[in-house]
Protein backbone atom coordinates (compact mmCIF):
# COMPACT_ATOMS: atom_id res chain seq x y z
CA UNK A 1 135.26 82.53 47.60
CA UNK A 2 139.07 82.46 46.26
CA UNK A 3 140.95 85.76 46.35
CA UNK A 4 140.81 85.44 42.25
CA UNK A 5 137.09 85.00 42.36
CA UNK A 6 136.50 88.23 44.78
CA UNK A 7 138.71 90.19 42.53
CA UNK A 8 136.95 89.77 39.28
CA UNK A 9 133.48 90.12 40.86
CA UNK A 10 135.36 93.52 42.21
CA UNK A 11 136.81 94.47 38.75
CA UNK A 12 133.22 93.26 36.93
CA UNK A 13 131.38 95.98 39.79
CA UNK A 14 133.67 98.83 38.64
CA UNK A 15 133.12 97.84 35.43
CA UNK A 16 129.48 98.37 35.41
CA UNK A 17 129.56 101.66 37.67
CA UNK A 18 131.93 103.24 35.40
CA UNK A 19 129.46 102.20 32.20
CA UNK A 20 126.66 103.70 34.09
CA UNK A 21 128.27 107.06 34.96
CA UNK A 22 129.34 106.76 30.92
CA UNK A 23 125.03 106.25 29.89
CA UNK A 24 124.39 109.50 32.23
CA UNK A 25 126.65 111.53 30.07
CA UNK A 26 125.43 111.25 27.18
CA UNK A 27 123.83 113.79 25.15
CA UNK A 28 120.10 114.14 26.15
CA UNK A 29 119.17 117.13 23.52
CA UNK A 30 117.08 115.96 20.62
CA UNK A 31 117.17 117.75 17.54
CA UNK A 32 114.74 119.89 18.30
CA UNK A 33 115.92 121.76 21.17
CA UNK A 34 119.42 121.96 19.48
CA UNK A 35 117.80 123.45 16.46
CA UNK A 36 115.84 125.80 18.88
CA UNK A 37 119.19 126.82 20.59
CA UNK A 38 121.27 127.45 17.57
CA UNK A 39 118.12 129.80 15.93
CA UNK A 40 118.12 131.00 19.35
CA UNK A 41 121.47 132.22 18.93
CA UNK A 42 121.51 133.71 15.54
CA UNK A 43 118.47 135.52 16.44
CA UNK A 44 120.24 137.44 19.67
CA UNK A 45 122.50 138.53 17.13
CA UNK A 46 119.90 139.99 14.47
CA UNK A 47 117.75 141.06 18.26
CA UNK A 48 121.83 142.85 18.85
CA UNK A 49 121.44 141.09 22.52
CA UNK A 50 124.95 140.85 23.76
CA UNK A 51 124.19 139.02 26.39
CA UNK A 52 122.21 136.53 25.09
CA UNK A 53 124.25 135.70 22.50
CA UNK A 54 127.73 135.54 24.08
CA UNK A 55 125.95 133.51 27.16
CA UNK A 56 125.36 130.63 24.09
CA UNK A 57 129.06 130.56 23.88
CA UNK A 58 131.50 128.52 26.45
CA UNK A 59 134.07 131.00 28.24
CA UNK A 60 136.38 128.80 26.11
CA UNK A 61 135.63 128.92 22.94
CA UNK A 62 136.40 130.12 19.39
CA UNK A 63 134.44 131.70 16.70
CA UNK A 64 136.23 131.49 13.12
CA UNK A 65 135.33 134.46 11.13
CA UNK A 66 135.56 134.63 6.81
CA UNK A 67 138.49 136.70 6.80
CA UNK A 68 141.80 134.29 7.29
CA UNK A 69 142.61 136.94 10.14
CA UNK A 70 139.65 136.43 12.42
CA UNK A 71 140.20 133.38 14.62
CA UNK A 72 138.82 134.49 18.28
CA UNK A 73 138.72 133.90 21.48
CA UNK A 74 135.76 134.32 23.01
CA UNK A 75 136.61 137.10 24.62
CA UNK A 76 138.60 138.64 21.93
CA UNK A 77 135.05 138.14 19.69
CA UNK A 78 132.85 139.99 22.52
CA UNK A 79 135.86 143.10 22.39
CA UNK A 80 135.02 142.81 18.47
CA UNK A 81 131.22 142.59 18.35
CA UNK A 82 130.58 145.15 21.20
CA UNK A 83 130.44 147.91 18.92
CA UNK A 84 128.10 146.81 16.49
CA UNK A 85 125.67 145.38 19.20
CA UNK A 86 125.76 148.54 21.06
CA UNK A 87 124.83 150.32 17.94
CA UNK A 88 121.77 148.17 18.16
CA UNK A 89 122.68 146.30 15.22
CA UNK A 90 124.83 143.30 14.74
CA UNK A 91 124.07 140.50 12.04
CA UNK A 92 121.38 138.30 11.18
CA UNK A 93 121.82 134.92 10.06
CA UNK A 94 118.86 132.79 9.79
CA UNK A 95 119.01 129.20 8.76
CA UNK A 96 118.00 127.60 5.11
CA UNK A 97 119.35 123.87 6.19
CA UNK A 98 121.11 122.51 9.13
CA UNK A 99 122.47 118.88 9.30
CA UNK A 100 123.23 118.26 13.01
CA UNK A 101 125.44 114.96 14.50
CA UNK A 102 125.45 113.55 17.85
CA UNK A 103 127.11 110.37 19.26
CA UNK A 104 125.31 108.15 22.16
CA UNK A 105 128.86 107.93 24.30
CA UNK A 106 129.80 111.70 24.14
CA UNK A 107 128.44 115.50 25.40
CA UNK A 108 129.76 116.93 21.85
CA UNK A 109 127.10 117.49 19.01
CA UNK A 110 128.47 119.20 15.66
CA UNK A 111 126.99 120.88 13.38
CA UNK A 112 126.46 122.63 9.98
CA UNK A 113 124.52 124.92 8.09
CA UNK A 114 123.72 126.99 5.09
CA UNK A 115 122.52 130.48 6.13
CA UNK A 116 121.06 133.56 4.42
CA UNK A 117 123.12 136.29 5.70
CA UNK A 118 123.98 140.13 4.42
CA UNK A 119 127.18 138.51 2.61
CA UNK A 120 124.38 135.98 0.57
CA UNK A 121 124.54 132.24 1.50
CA UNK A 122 127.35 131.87 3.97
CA UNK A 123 128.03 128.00 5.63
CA UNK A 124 128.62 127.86 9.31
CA UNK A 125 129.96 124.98 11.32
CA UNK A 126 130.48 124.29 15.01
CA UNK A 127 131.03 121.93 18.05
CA UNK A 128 128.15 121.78 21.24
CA UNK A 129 128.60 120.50 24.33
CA UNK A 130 126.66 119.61 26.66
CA UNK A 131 128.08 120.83 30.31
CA UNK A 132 125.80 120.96 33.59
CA UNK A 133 122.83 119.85 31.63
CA UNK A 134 122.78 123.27 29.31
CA UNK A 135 124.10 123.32 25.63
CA UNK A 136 127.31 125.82 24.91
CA UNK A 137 128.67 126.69 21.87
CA UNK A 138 132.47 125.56 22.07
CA UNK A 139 134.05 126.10 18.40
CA UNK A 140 131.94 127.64 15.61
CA UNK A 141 133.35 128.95 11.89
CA UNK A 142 131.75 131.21 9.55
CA UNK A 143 132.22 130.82 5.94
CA UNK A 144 131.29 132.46 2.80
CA UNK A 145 130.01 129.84 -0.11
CA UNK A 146 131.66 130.48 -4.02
CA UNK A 147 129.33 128.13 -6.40
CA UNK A 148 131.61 126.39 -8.55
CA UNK A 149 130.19 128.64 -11.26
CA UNK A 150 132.03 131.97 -10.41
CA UNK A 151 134.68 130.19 -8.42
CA UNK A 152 137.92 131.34 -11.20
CA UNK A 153 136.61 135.09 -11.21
CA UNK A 154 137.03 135.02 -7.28
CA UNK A 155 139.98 132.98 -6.59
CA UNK A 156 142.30 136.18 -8.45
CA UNK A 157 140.38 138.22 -6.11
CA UNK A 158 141.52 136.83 -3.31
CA UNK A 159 145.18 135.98 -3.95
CA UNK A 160 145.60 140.10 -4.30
CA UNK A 161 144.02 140.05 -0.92
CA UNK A 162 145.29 137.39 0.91
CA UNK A 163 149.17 136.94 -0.54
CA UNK A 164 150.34 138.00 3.10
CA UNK A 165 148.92 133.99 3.82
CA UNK A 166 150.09 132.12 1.04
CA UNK A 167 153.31 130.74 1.59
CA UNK A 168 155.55 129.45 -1.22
């Protein structure tokens, strides 16, 4: 076989080793068990099981709060939670509808969802992945819903709040 030959049966090996590794990363968690670990999650919260619920969460990862201030860590979350989870109580979120989006190539799923909380119908949003064969919560924001209805008695509201963020 010609040098030329060898190298492109070479290159056409790699090739199809590096495709292979690619198929075994790909997301194996059906909707199901991502549904089941997301509830999972929201109910350590409303169960005020620190543990459980901060183990759901990457050691890198952020949780976006409602107010324009809270954008944590994880760790600077846990520091803010602690309290209320020691107190026994924390929040409870439970889900009305959840749309959830994988890809066949990648370990990230995303996410949203319309839950009943103590605020009323909040929307929360996030990014799984998928690392050492467990699911972990990597980015996930928390956001209060205004129906279009209401949405000029609420917008004065919050300008007297939030004018420290507006920028003109």
């Amino acid at each position: 076989m010609k040098p030329l030959h060898l190298f492109i049966v070479f290159l056409c090996n790699i090739f199809i080793s590096c495709n292979s590794v690619k198929q075994q990363n790909t997301s194996s968690f059906s909707k199901e068990t991502i549904n089941t670990f997301l509830d999972n999650w929201h109910k350590a919260a409303s169960e005020a099981n620190f543990d459980n619920y901060f183990n759901a969460m990457d050691n890198i990862s952020v949780f976006v709060g409602t107010d324009a201030s809270e954008v944590w860590s994880k760790k600077q979350f846990q520091d803010f939670s602690k309290p209320f989870f020691d107190k026994g109580k924390a929040w409870s979120f439970k889900k009305i509808q959840r749309n959830i989006y994988t890809e066949n190539d990648t370990n990230f799923i995303w996410f949203d969802e319309i839950l009943d909380t103590w605020m009323g119908v909040c929307r929360g949003s996030g990014v799984l992945k998928q690392v050492n064969g467990k699911l972990v919560i990597k980015h996930y924001v928390l956001s209060v819903t205004v129906p279009n209805e209401i949405i000029d008695k609420v917008i004065p509201l919050k300008k007297e709040k939030e004018v420290k963020y507006l920028r003109h």
